[in-house]
C-alpha atoms as a PDB file:
ATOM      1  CA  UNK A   1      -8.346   3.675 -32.333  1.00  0.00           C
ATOM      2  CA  UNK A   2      -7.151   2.544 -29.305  1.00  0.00           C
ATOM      3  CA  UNK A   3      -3.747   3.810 -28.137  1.00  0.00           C
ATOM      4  CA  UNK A   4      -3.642   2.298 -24.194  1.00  0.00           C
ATOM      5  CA  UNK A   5      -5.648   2.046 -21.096  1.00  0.00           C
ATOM      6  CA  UNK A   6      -5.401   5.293 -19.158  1.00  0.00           C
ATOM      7  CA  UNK A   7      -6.227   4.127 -15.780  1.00  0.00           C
ATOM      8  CA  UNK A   8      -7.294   1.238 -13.799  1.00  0.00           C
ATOM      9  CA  UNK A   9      -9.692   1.444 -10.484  1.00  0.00           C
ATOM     10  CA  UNK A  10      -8.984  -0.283  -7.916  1.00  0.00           C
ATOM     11  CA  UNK A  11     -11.399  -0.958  -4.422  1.00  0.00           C
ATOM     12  CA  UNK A  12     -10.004  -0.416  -1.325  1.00  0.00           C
ATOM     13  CA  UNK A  13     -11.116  -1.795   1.761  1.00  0.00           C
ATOM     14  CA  UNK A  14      -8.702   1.159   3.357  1.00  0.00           C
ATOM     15  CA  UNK A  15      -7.853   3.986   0.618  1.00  0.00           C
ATOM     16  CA  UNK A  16      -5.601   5.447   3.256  1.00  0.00           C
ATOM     17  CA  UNK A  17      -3.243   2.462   3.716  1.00  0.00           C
ATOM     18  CA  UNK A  18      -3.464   1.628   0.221  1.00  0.00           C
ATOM     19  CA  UNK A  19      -2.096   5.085  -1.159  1.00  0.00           C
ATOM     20  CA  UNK A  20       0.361   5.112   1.668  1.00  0.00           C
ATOM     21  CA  UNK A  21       1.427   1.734   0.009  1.00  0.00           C
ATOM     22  CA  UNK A  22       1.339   2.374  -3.447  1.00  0.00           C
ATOM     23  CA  UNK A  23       2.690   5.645  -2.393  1.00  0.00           C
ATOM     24  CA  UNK A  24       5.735   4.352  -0.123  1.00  0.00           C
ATOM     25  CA  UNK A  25       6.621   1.058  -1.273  1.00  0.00           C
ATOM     26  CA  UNK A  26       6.506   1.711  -5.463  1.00  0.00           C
ATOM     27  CA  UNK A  27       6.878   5.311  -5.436  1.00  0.00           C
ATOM     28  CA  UNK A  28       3.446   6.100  -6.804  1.00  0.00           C
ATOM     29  CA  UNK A  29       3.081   9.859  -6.800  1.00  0.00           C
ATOM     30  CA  UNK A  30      -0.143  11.082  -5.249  1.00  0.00           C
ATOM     31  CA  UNK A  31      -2.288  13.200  -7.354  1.00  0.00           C
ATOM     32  CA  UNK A  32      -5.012  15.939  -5.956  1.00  0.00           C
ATOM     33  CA  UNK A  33      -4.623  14.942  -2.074  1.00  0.00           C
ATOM     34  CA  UNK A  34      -6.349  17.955  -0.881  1.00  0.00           C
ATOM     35  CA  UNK A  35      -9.141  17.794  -3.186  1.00  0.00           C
ATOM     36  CA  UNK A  36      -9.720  14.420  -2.348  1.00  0.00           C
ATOM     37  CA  UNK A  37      -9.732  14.457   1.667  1.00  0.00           C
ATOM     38  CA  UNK A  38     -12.016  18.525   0.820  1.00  0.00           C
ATOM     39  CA  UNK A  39     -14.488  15.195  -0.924  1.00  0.00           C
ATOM     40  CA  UNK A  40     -14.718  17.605  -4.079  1.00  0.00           C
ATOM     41  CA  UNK A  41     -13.356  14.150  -5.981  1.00  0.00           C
ATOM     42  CA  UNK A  42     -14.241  11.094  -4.681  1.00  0.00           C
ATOM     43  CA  UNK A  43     -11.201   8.615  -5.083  1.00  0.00           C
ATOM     44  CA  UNK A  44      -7.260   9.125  -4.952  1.00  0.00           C
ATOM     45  CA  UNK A  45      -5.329   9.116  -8.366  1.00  0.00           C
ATOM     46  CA  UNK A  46      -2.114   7.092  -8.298  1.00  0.00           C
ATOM     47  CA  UNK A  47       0.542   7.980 -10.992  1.00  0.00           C
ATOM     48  CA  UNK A  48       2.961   5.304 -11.711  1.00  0.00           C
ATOM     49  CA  UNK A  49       5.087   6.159 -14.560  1.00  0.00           C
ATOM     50  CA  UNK A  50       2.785   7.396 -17.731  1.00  0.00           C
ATOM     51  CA  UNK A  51      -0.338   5.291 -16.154  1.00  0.00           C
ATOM     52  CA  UNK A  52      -2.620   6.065 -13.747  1.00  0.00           C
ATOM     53  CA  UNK A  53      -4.764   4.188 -10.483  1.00  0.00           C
ATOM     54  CA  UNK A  54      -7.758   5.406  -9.334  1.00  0.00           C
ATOM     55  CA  UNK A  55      -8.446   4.063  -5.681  1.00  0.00           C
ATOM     56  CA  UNK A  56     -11.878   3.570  -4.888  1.00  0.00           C
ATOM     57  CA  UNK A  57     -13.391   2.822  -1.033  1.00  0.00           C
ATOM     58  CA  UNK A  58     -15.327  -0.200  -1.257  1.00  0.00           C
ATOM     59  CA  UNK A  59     -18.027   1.172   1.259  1.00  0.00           C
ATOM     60  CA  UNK A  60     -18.924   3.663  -1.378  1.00  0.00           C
ATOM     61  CA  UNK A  61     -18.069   2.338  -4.953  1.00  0.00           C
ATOM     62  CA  UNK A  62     -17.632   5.446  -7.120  1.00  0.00           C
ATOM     63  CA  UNK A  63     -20.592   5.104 -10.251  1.00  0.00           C
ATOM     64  CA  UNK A  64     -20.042   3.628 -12.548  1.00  0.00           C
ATOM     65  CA  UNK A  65     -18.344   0.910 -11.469  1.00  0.00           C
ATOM     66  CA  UNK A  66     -17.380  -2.829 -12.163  1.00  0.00           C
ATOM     67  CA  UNK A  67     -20.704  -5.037 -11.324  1.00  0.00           C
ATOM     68  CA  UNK A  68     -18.578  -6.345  -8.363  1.00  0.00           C
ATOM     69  CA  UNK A  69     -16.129  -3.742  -7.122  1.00  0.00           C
ATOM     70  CA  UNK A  70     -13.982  -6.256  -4.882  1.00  0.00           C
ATOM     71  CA  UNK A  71     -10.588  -5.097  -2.670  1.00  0.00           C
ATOM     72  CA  UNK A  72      -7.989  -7.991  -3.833  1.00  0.00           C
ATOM     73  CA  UNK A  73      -9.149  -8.584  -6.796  1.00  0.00           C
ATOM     74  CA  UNK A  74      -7.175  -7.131  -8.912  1.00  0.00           C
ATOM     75  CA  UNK A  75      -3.480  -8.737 -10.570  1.00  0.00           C
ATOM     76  CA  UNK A  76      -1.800  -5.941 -12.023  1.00  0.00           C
ATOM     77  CA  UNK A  77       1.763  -6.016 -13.500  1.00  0.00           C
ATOM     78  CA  UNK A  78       4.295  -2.776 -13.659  1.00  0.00           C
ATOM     79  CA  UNK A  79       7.419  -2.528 -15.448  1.00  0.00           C
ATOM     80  CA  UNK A  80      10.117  -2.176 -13.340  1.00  0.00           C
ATOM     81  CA  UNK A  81      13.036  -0.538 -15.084  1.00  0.00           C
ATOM     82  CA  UNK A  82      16.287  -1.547 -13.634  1.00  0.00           C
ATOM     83  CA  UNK A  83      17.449  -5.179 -12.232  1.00  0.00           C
ATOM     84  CA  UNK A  84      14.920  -7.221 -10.355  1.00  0.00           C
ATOM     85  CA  UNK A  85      17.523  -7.583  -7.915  1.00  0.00           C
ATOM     86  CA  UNK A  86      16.646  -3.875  -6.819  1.00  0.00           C
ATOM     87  CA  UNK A  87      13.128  -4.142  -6.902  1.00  0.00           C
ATOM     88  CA  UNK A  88      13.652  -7.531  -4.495  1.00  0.00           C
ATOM     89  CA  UNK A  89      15.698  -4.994  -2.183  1.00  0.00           C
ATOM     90  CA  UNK A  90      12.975  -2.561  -2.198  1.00  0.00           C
ATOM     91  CA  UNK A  91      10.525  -4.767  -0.782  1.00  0.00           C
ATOM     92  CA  UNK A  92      12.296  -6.552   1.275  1.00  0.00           C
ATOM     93  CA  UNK A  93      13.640  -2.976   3.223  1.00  0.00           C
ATOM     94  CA  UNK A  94       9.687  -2.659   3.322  1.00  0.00           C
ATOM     95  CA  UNK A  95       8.967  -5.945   5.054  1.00  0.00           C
ATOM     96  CA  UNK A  96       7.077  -7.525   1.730  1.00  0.00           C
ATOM     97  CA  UNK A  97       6.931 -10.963   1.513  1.00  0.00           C
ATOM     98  CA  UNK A  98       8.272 -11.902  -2.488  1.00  0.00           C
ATOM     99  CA  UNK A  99       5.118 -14.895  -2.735  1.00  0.00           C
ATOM    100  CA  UNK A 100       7.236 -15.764  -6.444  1.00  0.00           C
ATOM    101  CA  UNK A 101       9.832 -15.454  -8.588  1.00  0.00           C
ATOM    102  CA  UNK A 102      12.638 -14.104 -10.147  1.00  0.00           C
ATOM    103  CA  UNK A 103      10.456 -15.831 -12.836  1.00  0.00           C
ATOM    104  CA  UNK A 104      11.257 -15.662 -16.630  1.00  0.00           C
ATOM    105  CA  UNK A 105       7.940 -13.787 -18.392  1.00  0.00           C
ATOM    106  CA  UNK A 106       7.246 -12.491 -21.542  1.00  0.00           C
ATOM    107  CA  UNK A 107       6.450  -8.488 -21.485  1.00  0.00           C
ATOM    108  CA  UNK A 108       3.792  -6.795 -23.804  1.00  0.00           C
ATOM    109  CA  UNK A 109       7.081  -5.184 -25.889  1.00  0.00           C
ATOM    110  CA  UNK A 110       7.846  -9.304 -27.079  1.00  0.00           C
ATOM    111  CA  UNK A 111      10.869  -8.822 -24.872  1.00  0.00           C
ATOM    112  CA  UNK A 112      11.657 -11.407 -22.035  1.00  0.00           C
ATOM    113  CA  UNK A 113      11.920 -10.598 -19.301  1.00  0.00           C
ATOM    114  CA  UNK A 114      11.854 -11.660 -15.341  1.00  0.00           C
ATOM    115  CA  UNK A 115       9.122 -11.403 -12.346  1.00  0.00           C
ATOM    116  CA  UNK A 116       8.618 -11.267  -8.590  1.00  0.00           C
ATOM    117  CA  UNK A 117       4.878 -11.290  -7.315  1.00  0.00           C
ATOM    118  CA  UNK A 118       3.471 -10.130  -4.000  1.00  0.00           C
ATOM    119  CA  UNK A 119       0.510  -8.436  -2.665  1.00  0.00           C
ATOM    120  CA  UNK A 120      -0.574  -5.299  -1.987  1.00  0.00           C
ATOM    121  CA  UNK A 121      -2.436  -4.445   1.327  1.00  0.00           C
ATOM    122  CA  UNK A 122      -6.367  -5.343   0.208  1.00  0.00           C
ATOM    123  CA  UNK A 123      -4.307  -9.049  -0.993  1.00  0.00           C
ATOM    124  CA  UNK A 124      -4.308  -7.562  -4.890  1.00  0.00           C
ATOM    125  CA  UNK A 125      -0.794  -9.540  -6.643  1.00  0.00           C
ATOM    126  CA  UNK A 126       1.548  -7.321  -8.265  1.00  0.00           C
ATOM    127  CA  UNK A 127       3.667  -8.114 -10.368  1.00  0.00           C
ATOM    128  CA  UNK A 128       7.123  -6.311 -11.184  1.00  0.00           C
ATOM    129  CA  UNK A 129       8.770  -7.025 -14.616  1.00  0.00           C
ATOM    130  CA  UNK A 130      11.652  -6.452 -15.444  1.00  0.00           C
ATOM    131  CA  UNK A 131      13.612  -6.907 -18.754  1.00  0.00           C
ATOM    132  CA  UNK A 132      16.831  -5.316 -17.291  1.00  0.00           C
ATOM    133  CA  UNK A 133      19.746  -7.484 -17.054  1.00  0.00           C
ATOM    134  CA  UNK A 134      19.998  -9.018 -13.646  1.00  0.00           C
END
């Protein structure tokens, strides 16, 4: 039975930037660094609260991979715990350019809830939900 995803890959044109983002700007914390820049794994692994984000370089798709490993294709949505007020904060102390929202949405818990979008560096749109009063 299926209990969750565990981790989603995303292609980088620029792994460095993008952990640095993911990293900086959402607090991501970056697992097995050294191992990664030693190449004994070949992408960086995200965590972001119980879920994981493998970044792979699009010059050298890790295999298996999607049949079109893409940078900016991706349209991912996190759960931001607390108002969206402070998650419009964040980004805008980091320069980020809110492209929508506060937006009502729906969450995967049946809750409602409200959104901002944006991108990340490679042009993927995030999403952060929030179901926090505002």
């Amino acid at each position: 039975m299926i209990r969750g995803f565990d981790h989603l890959a995303l292609t980088a044109h620029d792994v460095e930037r993008t952990f640095a983002f993911y990293r900086d700007v959402l607090g991501a914390r970056v697992l097995y660094e050294d191992a990664w820049r030693a190449g004994r794994i070949p992408v960086v692994i995200l965590q972001i609260g119980a879920n994981r984000i493998n970044v792979h370089p699009a010059q050298a798709p890790v295999e298996p991979h999607a049949a079109r490993p893409t940078p900016g294709s991706v349209d991912l949505c996190l759960r931001w715990d607390a108002p969206l007020a402070d998650a419009i904060a964040l980004l805008g102390r980091h320069g980020i350019v809110v492209e929508e929202g506060p937006v009502p949405r729906p969450a995967a818990d049946g809750m409602l809830g409200s959104s901002v979008y944006f991108r990340d560096p490679d042009g993927n749109l995030i999403e952060l939900l929030s179901t926090e009063p505002a």
